[in-house]
Protein backbone atom coordinates (compact mmCIF):
# COMPACT_ATOMS: atom_id res chain seq x y z
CA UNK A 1 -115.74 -154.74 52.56
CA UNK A 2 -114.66 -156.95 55.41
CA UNK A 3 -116.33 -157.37 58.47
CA UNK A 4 -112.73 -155.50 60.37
CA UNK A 5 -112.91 -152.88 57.49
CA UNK A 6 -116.86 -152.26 58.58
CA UNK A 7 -115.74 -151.44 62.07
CA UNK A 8 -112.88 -148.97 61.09
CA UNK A 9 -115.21 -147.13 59.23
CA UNK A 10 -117.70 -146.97 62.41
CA UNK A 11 -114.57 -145.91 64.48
CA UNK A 12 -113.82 -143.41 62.56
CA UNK A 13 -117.51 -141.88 61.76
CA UNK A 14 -117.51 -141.99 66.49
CA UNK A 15 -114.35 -140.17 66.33
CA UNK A 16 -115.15 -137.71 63.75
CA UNK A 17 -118.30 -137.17 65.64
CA UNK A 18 -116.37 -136.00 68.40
CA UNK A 19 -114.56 -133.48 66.56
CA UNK A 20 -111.38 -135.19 65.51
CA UNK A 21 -110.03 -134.85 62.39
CA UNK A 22 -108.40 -138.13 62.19
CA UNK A 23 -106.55 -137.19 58.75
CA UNK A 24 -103.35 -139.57 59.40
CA UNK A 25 -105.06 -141.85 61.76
CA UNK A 26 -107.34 -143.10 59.33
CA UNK A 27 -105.48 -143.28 56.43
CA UNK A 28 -102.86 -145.37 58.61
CA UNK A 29 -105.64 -147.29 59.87
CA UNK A 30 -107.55 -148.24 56.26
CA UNK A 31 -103.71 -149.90 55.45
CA UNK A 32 -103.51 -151.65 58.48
CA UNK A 33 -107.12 -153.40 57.62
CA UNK A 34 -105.78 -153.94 53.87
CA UNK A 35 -102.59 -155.32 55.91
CA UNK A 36 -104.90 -157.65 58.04
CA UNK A 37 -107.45 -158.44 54.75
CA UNK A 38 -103.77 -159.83 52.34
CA UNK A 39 -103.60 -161.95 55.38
CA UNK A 40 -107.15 -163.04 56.01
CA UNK A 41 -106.85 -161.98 59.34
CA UNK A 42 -110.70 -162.03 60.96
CA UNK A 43 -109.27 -160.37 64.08
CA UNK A 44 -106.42 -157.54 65.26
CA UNK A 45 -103.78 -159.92 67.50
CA UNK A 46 -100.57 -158.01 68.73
CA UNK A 47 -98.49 -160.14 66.83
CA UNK A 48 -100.15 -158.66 63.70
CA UNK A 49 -100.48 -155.13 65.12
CA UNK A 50 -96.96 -155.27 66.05
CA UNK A 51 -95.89 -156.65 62.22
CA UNK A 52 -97.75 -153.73 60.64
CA UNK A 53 -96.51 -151.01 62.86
CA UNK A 54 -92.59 -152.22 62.31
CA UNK A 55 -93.03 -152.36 58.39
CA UNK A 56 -91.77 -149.20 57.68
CA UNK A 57 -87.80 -149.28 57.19
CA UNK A 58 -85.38 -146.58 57.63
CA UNK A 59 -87.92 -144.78 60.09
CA UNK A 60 -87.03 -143.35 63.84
CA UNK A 61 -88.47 -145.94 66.35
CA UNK A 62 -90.78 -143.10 67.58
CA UNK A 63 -92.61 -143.51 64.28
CA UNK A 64 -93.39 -147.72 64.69
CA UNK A 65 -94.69 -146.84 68.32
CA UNK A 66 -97.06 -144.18 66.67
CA UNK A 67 -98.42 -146.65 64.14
CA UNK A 68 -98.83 -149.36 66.54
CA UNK A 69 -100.65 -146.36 69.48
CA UNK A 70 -103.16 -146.05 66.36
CA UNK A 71 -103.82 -149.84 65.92
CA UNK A 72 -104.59 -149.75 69.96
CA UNK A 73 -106.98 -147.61 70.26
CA UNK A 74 -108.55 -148.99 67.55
CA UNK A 75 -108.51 -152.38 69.16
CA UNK A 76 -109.50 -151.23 72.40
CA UNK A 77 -112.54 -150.17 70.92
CA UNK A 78 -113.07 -152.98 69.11
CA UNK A 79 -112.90 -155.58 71.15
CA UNK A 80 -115.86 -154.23 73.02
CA UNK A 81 -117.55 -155.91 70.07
CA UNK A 82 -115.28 -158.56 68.89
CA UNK A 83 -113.84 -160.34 71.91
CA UNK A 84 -111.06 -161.86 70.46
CA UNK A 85 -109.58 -159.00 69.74
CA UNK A 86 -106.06 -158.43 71.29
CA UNK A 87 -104.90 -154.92 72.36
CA UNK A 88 -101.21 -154.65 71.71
CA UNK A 89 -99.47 -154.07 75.46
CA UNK A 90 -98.68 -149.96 75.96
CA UNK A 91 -94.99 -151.51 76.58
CA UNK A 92 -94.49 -153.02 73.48
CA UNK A 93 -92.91 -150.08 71.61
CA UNK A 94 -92.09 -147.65 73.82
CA UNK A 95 -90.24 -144.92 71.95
CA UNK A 96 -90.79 -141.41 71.99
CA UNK A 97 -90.62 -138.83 68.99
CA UNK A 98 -87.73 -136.78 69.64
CA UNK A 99 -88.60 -133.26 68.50
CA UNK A 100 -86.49 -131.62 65.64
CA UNK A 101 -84.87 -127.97 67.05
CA UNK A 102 -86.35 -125.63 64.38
CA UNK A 103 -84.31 -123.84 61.47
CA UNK A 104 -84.69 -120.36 62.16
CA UNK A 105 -84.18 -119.26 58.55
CA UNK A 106 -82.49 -116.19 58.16
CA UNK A 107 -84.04 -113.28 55.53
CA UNK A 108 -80.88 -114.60 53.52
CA UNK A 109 -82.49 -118.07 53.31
CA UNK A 110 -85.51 -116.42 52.47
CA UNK A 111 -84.19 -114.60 49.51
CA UNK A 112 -82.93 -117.68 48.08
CA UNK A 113 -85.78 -120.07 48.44
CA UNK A 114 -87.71 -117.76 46.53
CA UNK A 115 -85.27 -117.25 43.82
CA UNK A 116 -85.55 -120.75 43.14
CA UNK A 117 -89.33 -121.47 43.73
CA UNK A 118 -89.21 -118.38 41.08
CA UNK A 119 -87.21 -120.98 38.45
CA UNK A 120 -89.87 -123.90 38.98
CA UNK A 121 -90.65 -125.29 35.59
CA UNK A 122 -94.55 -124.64 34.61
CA UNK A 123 -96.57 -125.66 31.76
CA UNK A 124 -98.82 -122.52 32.03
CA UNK A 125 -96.36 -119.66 34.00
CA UNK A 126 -98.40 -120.73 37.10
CA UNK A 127 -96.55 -122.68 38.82
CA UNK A 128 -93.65 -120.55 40.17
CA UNK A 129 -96.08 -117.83 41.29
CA UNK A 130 -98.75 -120.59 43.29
CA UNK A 131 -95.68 -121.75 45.15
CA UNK A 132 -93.74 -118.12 45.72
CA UNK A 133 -97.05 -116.64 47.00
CA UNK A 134 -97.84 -119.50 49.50
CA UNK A 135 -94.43 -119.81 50.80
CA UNK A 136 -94.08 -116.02 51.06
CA UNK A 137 -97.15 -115.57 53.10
CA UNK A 138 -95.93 -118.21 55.56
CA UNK A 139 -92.70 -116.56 56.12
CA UNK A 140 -95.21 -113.28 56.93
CA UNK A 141 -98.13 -114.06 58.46
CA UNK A 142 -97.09 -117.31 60.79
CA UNK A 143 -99.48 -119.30 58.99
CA UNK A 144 -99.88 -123.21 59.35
CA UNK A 145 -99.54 -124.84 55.64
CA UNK A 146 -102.62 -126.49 56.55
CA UNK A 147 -104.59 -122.69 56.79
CA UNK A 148 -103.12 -121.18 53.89
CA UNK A 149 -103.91 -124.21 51.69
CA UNK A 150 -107.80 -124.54 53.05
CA UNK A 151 -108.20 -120.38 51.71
CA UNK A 152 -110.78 -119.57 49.28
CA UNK A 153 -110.89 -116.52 47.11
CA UNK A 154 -113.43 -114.86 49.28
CA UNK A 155 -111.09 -115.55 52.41
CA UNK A 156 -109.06 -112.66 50.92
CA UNK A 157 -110.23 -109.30 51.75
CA UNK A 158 -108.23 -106.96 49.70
CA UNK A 159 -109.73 -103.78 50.10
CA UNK A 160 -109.11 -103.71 54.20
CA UNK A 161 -105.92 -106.20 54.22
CA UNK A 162 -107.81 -109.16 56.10
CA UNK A 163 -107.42 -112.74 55.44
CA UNK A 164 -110.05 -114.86 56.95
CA UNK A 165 -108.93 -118.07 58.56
CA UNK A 166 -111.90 -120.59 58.82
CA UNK A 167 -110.38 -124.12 58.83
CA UNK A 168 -107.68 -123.89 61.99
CA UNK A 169 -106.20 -126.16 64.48
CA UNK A 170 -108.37 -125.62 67.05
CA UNK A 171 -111.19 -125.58 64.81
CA UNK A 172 -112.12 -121.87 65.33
CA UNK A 173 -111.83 -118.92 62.42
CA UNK A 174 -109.62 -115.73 62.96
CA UNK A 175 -109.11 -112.84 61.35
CA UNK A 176 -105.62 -111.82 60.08
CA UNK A 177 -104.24 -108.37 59.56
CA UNK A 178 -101.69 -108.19 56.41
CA UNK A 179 -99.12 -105.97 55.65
CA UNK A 180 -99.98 -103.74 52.74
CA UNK A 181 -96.81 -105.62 50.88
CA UNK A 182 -98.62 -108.81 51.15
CA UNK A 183 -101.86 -107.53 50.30
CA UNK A 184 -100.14 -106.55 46.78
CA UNK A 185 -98.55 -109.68 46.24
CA UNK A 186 -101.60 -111.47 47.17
CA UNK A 187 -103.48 -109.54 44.29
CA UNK A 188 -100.61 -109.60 41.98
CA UNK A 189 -101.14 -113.67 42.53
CA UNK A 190 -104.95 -113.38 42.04
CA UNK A 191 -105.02 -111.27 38.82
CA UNK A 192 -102.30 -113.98 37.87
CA UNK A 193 -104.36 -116.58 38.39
CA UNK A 194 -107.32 -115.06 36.78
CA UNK A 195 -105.35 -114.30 33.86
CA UNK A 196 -104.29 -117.84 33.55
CA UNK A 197 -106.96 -120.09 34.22
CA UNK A 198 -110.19 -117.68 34.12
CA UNK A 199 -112.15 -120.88 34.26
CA UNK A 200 -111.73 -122.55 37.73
CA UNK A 201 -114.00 -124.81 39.31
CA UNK A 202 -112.28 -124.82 42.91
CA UNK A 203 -113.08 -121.86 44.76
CA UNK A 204 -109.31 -122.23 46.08
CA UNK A 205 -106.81 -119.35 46.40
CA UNK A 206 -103.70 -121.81 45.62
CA UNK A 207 -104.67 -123.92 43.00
CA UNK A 208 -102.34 -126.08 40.51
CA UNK A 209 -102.07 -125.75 36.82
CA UNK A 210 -104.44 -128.27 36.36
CA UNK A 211 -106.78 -125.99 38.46
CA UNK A 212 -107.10 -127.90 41.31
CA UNK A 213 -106.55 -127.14 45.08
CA UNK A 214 -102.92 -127.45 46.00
CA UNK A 215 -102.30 -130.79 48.36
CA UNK A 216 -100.00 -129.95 51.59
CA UNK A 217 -97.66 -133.02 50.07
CA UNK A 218 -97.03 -131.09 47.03
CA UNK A 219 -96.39 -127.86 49.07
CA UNK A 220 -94.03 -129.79 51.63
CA UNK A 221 -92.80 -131.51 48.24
CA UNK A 222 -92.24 -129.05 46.23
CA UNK A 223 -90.86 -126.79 48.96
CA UNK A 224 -88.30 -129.53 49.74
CA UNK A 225 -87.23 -129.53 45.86
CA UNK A 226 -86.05 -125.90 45.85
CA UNK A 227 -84.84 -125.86 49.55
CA UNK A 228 -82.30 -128.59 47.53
CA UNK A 229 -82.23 -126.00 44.72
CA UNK A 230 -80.96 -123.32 46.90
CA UNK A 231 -78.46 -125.22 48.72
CA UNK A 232 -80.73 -125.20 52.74
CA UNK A 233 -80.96 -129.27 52.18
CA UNK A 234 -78.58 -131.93 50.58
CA UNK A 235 -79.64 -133.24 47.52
CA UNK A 236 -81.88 -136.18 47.41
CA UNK A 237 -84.40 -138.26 45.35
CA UNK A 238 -87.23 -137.00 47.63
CA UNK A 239 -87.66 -134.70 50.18
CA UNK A 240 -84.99 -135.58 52.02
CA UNK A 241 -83.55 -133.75 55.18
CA UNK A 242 -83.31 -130.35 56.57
CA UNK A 243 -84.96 -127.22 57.29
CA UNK A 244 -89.26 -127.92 56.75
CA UNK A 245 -91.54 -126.07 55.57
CA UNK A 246 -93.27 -125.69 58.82
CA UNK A 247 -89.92 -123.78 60.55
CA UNK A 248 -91.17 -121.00 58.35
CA UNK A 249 -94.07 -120.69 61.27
CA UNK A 250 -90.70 -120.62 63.96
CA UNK A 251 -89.46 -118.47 62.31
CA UNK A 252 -91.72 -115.73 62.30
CA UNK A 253 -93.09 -116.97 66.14
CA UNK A 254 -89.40 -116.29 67.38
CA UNK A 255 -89.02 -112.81 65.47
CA UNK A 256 -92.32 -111.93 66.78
CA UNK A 257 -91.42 -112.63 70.67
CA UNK A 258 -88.01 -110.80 70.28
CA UNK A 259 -89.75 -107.75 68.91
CA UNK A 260 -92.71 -107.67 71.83
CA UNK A 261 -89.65 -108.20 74.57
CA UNK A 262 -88.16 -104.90 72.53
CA UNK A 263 -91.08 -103.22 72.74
CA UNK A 264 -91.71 -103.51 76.81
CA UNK A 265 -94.76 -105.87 76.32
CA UNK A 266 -96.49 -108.04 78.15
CA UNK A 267 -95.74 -111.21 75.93
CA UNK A 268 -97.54 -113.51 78.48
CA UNK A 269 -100.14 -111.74 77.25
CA UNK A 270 -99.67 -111.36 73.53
CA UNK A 271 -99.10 -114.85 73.04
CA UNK A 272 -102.53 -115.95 72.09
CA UNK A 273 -101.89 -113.81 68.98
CA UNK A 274 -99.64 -116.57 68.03
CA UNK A 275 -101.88 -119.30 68.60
């Protein structure tokens, strides 16, 4: 490992230590040293930084200025120990992200995104319901992708209705209420599962047919490939564009609000619940 790709690493374990994540960051920044390393760079200079960051093509503007803000806070902290190190100017790229209005899908969509995450081909008859379960209990509970792909098993209570949220954004667990629907499908999907692949050796609820735990880019993949299916995005080679994945979590904020200004509450106050 090179004497740059040393450093990253000692970033990252400070950061971590902090309490950030750093998922994206630091797989951005581990190509941006392999970027550097091709070029037997010793030393992060803007020029460089700036190269890396623009390398993407086809991308919004927004998204070089992101990759280059990662590169310079990495090089601000390491040129506390490697003076020659140049810290790319804040002015350099300075785009913005310009937030996507949601999709507010309407139970219509809903209806036929799961017809055709129903039709997914599968090896093993797993497949279809993995994907049809997950996506349903977004469109229910509110649920990040992130939380319902970190569940376990025991994270389901089935008896009381109760999911158990441990790995959230804000680091904290929660307990979630489900609708007695839900809690059927959910152990329709388990005795599925059980049925299918008795043998697991992930203690994950959504798991793949190779018994593994499902990755958020096959979700957001896969749930791209039968949004194209069903007509809610163009077809394309990849994901492509329109309505995400994550608009299922607008979707049931905004129906949620609409019913607790309905019902006379205090939605300053109920909005936590959301959270």
């Amino acid at each position: 490992m090179s004497e740059l790709g040393q450093a990253l690493e000692e970033y990252l374990a400070l950061r971590q230590s902090l309490g950030y994540t750093l998922r994206l960051p630091a797989q951005a920044l581990r190509h941006f040293v392999a970027f550097m390393e091709a070029r037997d760079a010793p030393y992060i200079t803007a020029e460089l930084a700036l190269c890396w960051a623009t390398e993407p093509a086809g991308v919004q503007p927004a998204t070089w200025a992101d990759r280059l803000g990662v590169v310079r806070r990495f090089a601000l902290w390491r040129r506390a120990t490697d003076p020659r190190t140049e810290v790319p100017a804040p002015d350099l790229l300075p785009y913005r992200y310009q937030r996507k209005s949601p999709h507010l899908y309407t139970d219509e969509d809903i209806e036929k995104l799961l017809r055709s995450t129903a039709q997914l081909p599968s090896s093993k008859g797993l497949r279809a319901p993995t994907y049809a379960t997950l996506f349903s209990l977004l469109a229910v509970t509110g649920m990040r992708v992130s939380e319902a792909l970190a569940l376990d098993d025991k994270d389901v209570e089935l008896t009381q209705g109760i999911l158990t949220i441990r790995r959230t954004k804000f680091g904290k667990s929660r307990l979630l209420p489900l609708h007695p629907t839900t809690t059927r499908a959910l152990c329709r999907y388990l005795g599925r599962k059980d049925q299918l692949l008795p043998q697991l050796a992930t203690p994950a609820l959504f798991v793949s047919e190779r018994g593994t735990r499902i990755t958020e880019w096959s979700a957001r993949y896969t749930f791209a490939k039968v949004s194209q299916r069903s007509g809610l995005r163009a077809e394309a080679k990849g994901h492509g564009r329109g309505p995400r994945l994550h608009d299922l979590r607008h979707r049931f904020a905004a129906r949620t609000l609409i019913g607790w200004y309905r019902a006379g509450l205090e939605v300053e106050r109920e909005l936590p619940k959301l959270a």
